[in-house]
N, C-alpha and C. Protein backbone atom coordinates (compact mmCIF):
# COMPACT_ATOMS: atom_id res chain seq x y z
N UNK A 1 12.47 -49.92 14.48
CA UNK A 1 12.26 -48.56 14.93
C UNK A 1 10.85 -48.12 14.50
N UNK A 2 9.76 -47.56 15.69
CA UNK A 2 8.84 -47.25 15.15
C UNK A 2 8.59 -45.99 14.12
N UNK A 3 7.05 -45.91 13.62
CA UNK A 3 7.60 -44.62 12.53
C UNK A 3 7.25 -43.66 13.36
N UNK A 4 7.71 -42.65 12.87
CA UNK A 4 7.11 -41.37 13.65
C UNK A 4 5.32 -41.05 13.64
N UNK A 5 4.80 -40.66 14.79
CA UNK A 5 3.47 -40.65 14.96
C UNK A 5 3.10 -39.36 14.05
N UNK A 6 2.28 -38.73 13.61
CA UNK A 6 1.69 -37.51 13.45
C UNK A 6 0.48 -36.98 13.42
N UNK A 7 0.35 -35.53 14.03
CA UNK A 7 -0.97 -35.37 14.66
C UNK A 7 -1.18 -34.09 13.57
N UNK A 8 -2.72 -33.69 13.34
CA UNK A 8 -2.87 -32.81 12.73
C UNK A 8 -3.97 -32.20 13.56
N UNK A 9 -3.37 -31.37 13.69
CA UNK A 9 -4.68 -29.86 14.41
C UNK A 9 -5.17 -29.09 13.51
N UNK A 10 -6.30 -28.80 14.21
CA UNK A 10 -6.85 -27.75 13.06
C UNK A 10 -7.98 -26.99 14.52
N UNK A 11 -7.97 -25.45 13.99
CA UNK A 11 -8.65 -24.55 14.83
C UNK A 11 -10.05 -24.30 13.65
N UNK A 12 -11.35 -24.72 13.29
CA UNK A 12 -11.94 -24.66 12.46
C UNK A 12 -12.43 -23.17 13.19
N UNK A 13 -12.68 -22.06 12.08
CA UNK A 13 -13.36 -20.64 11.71
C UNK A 13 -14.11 -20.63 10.37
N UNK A 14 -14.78 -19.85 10.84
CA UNK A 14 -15.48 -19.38 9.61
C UNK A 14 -15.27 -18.27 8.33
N UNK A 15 -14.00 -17.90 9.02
CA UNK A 15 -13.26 -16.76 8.53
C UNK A 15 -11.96 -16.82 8.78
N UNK A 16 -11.48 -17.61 9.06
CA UNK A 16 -10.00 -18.27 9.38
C UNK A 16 -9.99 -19.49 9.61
N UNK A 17 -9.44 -21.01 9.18
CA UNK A 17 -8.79 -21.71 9.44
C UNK A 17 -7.75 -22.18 9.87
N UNK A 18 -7.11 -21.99 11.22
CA UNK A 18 -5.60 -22.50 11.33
C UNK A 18 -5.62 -24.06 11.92
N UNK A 19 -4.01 -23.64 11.04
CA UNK A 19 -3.65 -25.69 11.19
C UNK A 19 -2.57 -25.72 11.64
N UNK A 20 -2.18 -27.08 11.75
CA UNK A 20 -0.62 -27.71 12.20
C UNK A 20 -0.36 -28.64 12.22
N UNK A 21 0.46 -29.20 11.56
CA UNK A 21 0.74 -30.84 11.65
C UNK A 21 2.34 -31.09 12.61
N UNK A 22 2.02 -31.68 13.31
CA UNK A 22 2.81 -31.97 14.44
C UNK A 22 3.64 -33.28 14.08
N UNK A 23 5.11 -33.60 13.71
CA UNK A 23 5.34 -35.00 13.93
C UNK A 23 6.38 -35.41 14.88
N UNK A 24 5.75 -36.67 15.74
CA UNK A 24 6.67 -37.47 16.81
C UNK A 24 7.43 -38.19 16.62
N UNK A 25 9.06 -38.17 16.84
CA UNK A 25 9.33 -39.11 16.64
C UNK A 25 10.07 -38.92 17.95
N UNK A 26 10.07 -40.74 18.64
CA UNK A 26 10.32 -40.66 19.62
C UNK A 26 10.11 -39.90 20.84
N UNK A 27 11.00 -38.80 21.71
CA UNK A 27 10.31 -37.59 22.51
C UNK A 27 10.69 -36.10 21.45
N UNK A 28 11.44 -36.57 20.56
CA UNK A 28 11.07 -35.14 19.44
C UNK A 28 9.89 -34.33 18.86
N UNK A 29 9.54 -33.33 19.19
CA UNK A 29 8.43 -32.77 18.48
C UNK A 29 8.85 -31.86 17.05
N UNK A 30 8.43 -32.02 16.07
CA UNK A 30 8.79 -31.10 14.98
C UNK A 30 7.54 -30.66 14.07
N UNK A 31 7.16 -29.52 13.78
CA UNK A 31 6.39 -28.80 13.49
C UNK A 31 6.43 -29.07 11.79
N UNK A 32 5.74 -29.69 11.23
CA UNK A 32 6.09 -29.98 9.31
C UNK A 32 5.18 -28.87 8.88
N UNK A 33 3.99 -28.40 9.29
CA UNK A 33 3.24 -27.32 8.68
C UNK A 33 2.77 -26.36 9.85
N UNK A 34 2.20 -25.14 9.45
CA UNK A 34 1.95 -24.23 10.67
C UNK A 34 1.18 -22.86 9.45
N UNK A 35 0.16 -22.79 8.92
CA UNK A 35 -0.64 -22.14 8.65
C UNK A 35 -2.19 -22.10 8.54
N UNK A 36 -2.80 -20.93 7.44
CA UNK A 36 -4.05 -20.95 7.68
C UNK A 36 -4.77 -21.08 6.40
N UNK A 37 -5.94 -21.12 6.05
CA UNK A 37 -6.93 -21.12 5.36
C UNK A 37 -7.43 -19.67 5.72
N UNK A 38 -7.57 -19.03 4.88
CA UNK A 38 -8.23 -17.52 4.52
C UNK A 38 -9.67 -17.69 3.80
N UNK A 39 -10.78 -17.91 4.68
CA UNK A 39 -12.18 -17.46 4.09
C UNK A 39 -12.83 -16.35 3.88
N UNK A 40 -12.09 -14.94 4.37
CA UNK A 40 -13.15 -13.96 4.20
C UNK A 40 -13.73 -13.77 3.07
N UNK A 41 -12.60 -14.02 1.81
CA UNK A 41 -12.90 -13.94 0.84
C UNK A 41 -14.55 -14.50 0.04
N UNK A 42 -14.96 -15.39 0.96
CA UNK A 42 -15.97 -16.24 0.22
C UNK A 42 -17.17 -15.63 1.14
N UNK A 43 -18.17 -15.32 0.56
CA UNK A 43 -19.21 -14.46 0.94
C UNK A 43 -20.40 -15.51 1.62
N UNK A 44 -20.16 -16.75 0.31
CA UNK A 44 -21.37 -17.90 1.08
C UNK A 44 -20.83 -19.16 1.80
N UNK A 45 -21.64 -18.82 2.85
CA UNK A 45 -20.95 -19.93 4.27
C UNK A 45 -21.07 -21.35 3.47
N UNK A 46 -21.93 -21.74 2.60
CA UNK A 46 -21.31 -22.91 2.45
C UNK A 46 -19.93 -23.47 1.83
N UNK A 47 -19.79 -22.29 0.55
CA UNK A 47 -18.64 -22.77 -0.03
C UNK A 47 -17.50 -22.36 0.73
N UNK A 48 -17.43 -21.51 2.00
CA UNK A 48 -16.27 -20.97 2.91
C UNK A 48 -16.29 -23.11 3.40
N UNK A 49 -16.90 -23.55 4.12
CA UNK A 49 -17.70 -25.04 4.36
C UNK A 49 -16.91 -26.44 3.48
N UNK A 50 -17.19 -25.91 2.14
CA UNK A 50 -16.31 -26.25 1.43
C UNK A 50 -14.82 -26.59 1.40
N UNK A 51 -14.55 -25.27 1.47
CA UNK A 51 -12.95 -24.86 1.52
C UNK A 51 -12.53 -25.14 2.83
N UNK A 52 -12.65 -25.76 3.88
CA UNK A 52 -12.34 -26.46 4.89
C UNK A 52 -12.75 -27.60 4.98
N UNK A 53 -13.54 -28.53 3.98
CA UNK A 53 -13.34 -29.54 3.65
C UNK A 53 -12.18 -30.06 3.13
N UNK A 54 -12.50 -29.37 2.07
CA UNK A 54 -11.45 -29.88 0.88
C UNK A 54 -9.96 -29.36 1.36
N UNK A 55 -9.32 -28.58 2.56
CA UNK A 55 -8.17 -28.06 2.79
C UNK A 55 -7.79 -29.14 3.53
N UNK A 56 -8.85 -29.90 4.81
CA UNK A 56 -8.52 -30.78 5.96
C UNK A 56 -8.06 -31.99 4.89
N UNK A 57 -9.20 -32.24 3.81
CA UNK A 57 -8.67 -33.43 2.71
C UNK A 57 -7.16 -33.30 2.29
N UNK A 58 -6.82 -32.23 1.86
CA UNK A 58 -5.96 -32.01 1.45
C UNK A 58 -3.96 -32.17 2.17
N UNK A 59 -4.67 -32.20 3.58
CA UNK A 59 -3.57 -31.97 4.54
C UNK A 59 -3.76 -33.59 5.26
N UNK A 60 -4.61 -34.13 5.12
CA UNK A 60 -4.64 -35.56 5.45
C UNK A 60 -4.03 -36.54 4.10
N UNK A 61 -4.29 -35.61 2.94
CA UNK A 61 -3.72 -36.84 2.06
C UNK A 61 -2.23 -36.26 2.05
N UNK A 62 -1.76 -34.89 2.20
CA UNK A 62 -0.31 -34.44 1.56
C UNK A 62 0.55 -35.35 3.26
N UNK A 63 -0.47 -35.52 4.86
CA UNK A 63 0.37 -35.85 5.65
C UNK A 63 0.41 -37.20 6.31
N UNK A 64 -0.82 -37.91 5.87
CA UNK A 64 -0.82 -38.96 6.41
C UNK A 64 -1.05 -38.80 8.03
N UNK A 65 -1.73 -38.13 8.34
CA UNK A 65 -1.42 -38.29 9.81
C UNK A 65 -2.12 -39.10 10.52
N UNK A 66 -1.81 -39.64 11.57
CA UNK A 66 -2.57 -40.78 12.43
C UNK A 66 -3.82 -40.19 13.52
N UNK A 67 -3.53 -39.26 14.06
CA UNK A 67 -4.77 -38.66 14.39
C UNK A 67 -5.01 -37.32 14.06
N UNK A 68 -6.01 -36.93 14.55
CA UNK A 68 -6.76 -35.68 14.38
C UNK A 68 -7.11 -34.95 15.49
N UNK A 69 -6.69 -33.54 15.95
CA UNK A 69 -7.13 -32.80 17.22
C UNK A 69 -7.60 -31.17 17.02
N UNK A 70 -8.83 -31.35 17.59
CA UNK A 70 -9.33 -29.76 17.32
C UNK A 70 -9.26 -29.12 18.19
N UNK A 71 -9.68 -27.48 18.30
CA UNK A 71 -10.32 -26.87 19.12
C UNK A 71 -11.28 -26.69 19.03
N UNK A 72 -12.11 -26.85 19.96
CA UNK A 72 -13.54 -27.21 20.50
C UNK A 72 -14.21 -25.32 20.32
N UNK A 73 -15.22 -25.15 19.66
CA UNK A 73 -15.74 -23.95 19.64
C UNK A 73 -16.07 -23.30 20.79
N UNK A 74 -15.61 -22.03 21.61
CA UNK A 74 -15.87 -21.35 22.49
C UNK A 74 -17.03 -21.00 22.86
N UNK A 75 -18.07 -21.03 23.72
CA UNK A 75 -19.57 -20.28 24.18
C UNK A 75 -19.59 -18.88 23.95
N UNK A 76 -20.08 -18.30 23.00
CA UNK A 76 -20.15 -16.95 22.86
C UNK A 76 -21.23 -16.36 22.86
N UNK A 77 -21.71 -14.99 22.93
CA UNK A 77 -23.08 -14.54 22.98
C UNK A 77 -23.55 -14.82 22.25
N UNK A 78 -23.52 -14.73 20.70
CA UNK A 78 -23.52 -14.31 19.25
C UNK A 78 -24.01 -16.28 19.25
N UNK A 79 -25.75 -16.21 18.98
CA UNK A 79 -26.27 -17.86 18.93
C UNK A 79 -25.50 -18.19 17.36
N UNK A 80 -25.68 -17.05 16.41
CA UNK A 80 -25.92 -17.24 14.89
C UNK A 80 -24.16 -17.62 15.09
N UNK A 81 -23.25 -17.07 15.18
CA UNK A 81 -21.87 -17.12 15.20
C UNK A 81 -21.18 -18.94 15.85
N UNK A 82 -22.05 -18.98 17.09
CA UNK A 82 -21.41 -20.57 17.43
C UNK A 82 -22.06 -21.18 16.41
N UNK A 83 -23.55 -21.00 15.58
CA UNK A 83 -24.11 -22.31 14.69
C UNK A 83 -22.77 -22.45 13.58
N UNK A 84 -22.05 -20.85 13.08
CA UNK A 84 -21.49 -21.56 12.11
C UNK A 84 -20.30 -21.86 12.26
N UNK A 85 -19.66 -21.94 13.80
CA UNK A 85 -18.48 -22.10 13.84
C UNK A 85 -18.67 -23.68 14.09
N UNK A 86 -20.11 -23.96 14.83
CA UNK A 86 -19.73 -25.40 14.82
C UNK A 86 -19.83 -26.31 13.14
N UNK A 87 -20.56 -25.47 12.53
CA UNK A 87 -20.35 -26.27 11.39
C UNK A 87 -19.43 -26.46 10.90
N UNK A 88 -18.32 -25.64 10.98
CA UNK A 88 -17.30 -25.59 10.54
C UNK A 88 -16.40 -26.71 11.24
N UNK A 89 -16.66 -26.66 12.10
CA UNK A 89 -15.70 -27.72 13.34
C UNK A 89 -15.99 -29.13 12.75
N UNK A 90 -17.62 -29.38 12.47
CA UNK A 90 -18.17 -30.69 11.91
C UNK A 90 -17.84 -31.12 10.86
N UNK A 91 -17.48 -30.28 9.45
CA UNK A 91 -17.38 -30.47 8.78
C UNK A 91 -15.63 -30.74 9.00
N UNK A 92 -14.89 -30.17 9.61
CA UNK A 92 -13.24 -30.57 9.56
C UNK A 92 -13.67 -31.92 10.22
N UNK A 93 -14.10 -32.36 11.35
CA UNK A 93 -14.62 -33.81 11.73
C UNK A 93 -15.13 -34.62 10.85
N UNK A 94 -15.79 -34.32 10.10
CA UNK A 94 -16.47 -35.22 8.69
C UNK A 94 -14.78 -35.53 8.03
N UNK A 95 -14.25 -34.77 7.55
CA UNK A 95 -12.95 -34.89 6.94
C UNK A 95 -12.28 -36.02 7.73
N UNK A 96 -12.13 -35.98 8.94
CA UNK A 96 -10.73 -36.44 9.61
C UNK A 96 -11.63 -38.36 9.43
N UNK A 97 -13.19 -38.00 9.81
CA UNK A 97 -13.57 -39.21 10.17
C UNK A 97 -13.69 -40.52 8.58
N UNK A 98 -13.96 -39.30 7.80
CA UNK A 98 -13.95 -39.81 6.40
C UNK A 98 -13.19 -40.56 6.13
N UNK A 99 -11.43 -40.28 6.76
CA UNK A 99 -10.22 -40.81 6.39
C UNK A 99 -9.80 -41.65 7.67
N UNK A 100 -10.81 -41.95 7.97
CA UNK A 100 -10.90 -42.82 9.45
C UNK A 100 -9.25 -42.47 10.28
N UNK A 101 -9.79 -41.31 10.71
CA UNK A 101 -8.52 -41.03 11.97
C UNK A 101 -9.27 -40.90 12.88
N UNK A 102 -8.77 -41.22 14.03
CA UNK A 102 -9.13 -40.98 15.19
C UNK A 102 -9.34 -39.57 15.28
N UNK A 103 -10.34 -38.88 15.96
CA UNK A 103 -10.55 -37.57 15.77
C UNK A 103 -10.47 -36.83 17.46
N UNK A 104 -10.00 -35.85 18.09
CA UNK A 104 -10.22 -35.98 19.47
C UNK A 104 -10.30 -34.15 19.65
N UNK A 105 -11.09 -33.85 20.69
CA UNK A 105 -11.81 -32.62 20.29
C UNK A 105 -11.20 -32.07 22.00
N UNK A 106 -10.95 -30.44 22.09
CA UNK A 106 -10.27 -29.68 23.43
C UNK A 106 -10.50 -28.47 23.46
N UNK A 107 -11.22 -28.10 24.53
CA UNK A 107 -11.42 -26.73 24.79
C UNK A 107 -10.63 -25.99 24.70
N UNK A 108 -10.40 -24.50 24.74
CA UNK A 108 -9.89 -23.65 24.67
C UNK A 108 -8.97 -24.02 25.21
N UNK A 109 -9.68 -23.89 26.81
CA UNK A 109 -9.24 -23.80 28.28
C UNK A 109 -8.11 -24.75 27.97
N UNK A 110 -8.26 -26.00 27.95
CA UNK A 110 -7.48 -27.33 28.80
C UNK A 110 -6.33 -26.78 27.38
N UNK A 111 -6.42 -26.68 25.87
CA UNK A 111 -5.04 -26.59 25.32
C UNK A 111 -4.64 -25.32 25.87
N UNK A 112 -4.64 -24.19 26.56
CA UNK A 112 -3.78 -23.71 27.03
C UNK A 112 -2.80 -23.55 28.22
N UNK A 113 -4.09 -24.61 29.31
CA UNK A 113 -3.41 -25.42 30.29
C UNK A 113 -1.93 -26.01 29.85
N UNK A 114 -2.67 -26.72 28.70
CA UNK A 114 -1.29 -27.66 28.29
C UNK A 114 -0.46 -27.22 27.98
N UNK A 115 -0.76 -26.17 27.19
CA UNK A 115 0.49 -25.88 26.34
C UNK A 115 1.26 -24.98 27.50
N UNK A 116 0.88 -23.99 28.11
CA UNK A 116 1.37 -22.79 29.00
C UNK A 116 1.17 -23.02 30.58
N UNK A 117 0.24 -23.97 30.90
CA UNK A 117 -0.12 -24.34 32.12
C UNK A 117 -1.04 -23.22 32.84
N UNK A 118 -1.32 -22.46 32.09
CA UNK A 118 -2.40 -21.22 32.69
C UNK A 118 -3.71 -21.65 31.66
N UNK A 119 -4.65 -21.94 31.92
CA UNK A 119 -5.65 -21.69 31.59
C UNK A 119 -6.89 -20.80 30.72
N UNK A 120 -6.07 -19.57 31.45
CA UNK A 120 -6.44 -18.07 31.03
C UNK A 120 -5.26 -17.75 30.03
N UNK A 121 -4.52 -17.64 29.81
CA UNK A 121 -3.15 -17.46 28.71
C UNK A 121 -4.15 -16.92 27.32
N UNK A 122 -3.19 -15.43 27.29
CA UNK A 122 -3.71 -15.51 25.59
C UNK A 122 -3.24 -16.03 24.59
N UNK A 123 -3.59 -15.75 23.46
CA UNK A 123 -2.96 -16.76 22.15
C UNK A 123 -1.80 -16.28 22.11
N UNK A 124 -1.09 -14.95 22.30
CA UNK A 124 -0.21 -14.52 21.98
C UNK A 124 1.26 -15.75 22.77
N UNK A 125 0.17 -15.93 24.50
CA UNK A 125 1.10 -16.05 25.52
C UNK A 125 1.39 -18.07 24.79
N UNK A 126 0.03 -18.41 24.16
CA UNK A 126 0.24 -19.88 23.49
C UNK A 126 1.46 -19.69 22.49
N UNK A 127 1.27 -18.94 21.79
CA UNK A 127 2.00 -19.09 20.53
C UNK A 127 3.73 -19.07 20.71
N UNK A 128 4.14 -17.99 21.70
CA UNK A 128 5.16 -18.06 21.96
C UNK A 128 6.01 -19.24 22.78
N UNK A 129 5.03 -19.85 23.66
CA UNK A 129 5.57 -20.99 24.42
C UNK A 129 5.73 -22.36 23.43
N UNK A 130 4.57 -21.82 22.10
CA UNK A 130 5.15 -23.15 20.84
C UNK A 130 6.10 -22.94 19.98
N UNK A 131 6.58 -21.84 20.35
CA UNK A 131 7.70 -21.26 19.23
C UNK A 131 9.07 -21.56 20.03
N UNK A 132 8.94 -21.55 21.40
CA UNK A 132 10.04 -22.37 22.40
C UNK A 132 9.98 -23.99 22.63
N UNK A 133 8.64 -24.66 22.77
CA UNK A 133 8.76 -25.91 22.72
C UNK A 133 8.90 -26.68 21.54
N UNK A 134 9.06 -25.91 20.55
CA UNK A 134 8.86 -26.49 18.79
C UNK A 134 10.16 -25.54 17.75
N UNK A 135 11.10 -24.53 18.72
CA UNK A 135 12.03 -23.89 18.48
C UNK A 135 11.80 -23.82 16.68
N UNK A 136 10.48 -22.82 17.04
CA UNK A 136 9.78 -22.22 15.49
C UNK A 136 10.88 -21.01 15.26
N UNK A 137 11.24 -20.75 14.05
CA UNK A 137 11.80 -19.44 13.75
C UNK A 137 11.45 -17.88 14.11
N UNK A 138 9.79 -18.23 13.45
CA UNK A 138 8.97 -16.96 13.42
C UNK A 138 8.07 -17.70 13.93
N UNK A 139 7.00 -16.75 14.49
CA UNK A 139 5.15 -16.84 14.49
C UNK A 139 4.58 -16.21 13.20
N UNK A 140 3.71 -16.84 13.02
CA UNK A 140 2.52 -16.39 11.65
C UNK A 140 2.25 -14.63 12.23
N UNK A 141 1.76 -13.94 11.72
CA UNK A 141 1.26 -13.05 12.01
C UNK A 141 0.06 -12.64 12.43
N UNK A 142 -1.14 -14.26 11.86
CA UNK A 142 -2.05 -14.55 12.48
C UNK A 142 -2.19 -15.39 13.28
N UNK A 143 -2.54 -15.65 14.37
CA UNK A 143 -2.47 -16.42 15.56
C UNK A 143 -3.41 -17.95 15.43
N UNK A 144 -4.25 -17.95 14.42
CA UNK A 144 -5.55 -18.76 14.27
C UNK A 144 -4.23 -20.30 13.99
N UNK A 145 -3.25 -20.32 13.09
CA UNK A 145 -2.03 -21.05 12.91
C UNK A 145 -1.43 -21.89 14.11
N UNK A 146 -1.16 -20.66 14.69
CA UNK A 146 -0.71 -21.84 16.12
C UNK A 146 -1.82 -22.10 17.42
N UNK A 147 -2.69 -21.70 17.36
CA UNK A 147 -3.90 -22.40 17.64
C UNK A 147 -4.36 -23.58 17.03
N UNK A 148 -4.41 -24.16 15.98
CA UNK A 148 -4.28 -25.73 15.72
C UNK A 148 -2.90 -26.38 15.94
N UNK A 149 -1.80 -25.55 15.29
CA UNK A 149 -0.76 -26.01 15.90
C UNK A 149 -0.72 -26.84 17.81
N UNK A 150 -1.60 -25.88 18.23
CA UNK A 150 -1.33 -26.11 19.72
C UNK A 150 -2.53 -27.04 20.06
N UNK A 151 -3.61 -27.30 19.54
CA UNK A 151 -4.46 -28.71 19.21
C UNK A 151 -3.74 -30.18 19.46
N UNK A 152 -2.75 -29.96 18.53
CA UNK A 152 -2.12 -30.94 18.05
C UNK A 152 -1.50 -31.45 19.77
N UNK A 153 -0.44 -30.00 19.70
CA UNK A 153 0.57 -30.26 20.95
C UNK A 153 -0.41 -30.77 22.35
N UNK A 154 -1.57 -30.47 22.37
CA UNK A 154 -2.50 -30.28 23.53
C UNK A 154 -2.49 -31.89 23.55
N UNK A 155 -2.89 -32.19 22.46
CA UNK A 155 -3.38 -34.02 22.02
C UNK A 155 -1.77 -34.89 22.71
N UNK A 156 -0.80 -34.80 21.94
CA UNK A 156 0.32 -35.30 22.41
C UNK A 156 0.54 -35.27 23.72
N UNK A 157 0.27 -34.31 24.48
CA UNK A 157 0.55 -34.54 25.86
C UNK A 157 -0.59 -34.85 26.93
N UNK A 158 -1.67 -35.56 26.21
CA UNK A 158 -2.93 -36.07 26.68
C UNK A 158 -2.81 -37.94 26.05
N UNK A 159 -1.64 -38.36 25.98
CA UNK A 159 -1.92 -39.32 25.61
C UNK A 159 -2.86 -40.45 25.69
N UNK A 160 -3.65 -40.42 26.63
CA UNK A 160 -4.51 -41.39 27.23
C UNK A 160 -5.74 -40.93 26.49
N UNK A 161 -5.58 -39.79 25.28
CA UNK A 161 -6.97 -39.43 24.96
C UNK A 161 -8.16 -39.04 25.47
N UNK A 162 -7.63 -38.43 27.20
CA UNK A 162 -8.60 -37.68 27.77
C UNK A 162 -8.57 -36.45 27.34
N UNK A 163 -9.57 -36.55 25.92
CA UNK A 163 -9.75 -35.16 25.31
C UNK A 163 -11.29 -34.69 25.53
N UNK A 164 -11.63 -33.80 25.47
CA UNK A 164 -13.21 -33.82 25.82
C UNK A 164 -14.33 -34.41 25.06
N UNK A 165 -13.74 -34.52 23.53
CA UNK A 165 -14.46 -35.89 22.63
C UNK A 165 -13.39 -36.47 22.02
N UNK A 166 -13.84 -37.58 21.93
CA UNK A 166 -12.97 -38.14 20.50
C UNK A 166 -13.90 -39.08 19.81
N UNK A 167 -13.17 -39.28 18.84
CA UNK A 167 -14.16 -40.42 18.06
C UNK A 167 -12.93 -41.27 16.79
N UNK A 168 -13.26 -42.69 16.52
CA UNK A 168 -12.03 -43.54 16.15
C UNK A 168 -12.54 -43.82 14.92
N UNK A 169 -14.10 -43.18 14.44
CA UNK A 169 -14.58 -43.30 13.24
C UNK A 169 -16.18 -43.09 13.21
N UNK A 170 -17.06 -43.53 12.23
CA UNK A 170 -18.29 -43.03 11.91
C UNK A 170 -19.19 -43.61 13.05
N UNK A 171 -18.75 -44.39 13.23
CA UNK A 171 -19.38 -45.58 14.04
C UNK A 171 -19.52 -45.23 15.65
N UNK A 172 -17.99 -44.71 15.80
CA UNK A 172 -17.75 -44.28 17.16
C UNK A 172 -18.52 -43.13 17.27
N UNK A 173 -18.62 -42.01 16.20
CA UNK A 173 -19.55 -40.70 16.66
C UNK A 173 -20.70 -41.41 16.37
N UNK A 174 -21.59 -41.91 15.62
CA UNK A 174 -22.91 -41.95 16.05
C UNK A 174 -22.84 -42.89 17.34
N UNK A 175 -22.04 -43.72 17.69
CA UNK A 175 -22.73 -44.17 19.06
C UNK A 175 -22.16 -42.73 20.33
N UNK A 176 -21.23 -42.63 20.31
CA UNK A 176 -21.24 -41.67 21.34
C UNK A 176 -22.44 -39.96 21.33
N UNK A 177 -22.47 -40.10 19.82
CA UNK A 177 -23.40 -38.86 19.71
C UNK A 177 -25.27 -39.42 19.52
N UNK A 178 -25.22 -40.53 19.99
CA UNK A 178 -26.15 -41.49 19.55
C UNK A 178 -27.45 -40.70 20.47
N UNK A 179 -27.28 -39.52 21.53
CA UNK A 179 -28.63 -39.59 22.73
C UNK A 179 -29.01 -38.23 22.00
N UNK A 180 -27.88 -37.57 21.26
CA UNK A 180 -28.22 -36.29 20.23
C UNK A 180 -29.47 -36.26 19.33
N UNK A 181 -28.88 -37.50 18.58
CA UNK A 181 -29.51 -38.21 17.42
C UNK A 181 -31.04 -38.32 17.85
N UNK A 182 -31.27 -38.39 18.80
CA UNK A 182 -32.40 -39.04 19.28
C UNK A 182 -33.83 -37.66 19.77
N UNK A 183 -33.14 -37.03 20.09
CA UNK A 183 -33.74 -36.01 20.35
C UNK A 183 -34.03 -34.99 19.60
C-alpha cells in the first residue's frame, strides 16, 4: 500500500503567512494543518523574512511533505509592496528547495479556477468550497490560511504539474531561472 502523498501550501505575505498541509491518501483528501504566521508584529522586513523561513522549516520538518505549492504574488500598483511580497515568496522557495521538494508555483487566478471553478471567486467564496471539499469544521477567521490551504488543493488536482513554475531543486531553478540570471 502506498504511503500517503503530502502537499504543503503556503500563501507567502509580508504581514501574514498562511499555510496548509494537505494529505493524500488514495482519493482521500485530509487537511493535517490550516493556519497562519502573524508578522505585523515585526517592524523589520528582514526578520518578518526570517520568520517565514524558519516557519516553512519548521512545517517541512514537523510534515515531511513531498511537495511544495504556492501562491504566486498578484500584480499590484504598489512597485515597493510586490518587491517584498516576492521576497517573501523566495524565501518560502529557498525553504522548500533547501529540503529538496519539488516546489510548484499558481496564480491567484488558476487556484481559484480549481478550487471553485470561477476564476474571479473571492477568498471567502475559496474558503468555503474547502471547508466542503475537506469537510473542515470551522474557517480561520483569517482567510490568508485557506489560501495556502487551497495552493496545496490547486497542486493535487494539477497532477501533471502544469503549475505556472515549478522547480525539483537548486539546480532545476537556476536552469529554468537561468535567462534571469543573465540579465
Amino acid at each position: 500500500m502506498p504511503k500517503p502523498r503530502i502537499i504543503l501550501g503556503v500563501d507567502p505575505g509580508t504581514t501574514i503567512m498562511g499555510f496548509g498541509v494537505l494529505q493524500i491518501d488514495g482519493k482521500k483528501l485530509t487537511c493535517l494543518q490550516l493556519n497562519e504566521l502573524k508578522l505585523s508584529k515585526y517592524d523589520n522586513h528582514y526578520i518578518r523574512l526570517g520568520h517565514i523561513y524558519a516557519r516553512t522549516t519548521e512545517l517541512i520538518a514537523t510534515y515531511n511533505p513531498d511537495e511544495m505549492a504556492l501562491e504566486a504574488p498578484f500584480f499590484g500598483k504598489n512597485v515597493q509592496s510586490m518587491l517584498k511580497l516576492g521576497r517573501a515568496q523566495g524565501v518560502a522557495i529557498a525553504a522548500g528547495i533547501a529540503h529538496d521538494l519539488a516546489v510548484s508555483e499558481y496564480s491567484p487566478r488558476k487556484i481559484k479556477m480549481a478550487i471553485t471553478g470561477n476564476g474571479n471567486a473571492s477568498k471567502e467564496q475559496v474558503a468555503k468550497m474547502l471547508q466542503q471539499i475537506l469537510h473542515l469544521p470551522e474557517l480561520p477567521k483569517n482567510l490568508d490560511a485557506t489560501d495556502g490551504l487551497a495552493a496545496a488543493v490547486c497542486h493535487y488536482y494539477n497532477p501533471s504539474q502544469e503549475s505556472d513554475k515549478n522547480y525539483s531543486g537548486w539546480a532545476s531553478f537556476v536552469e529554468k531561472e537561468a535567462h534571469r540570471i543573465k540579465k
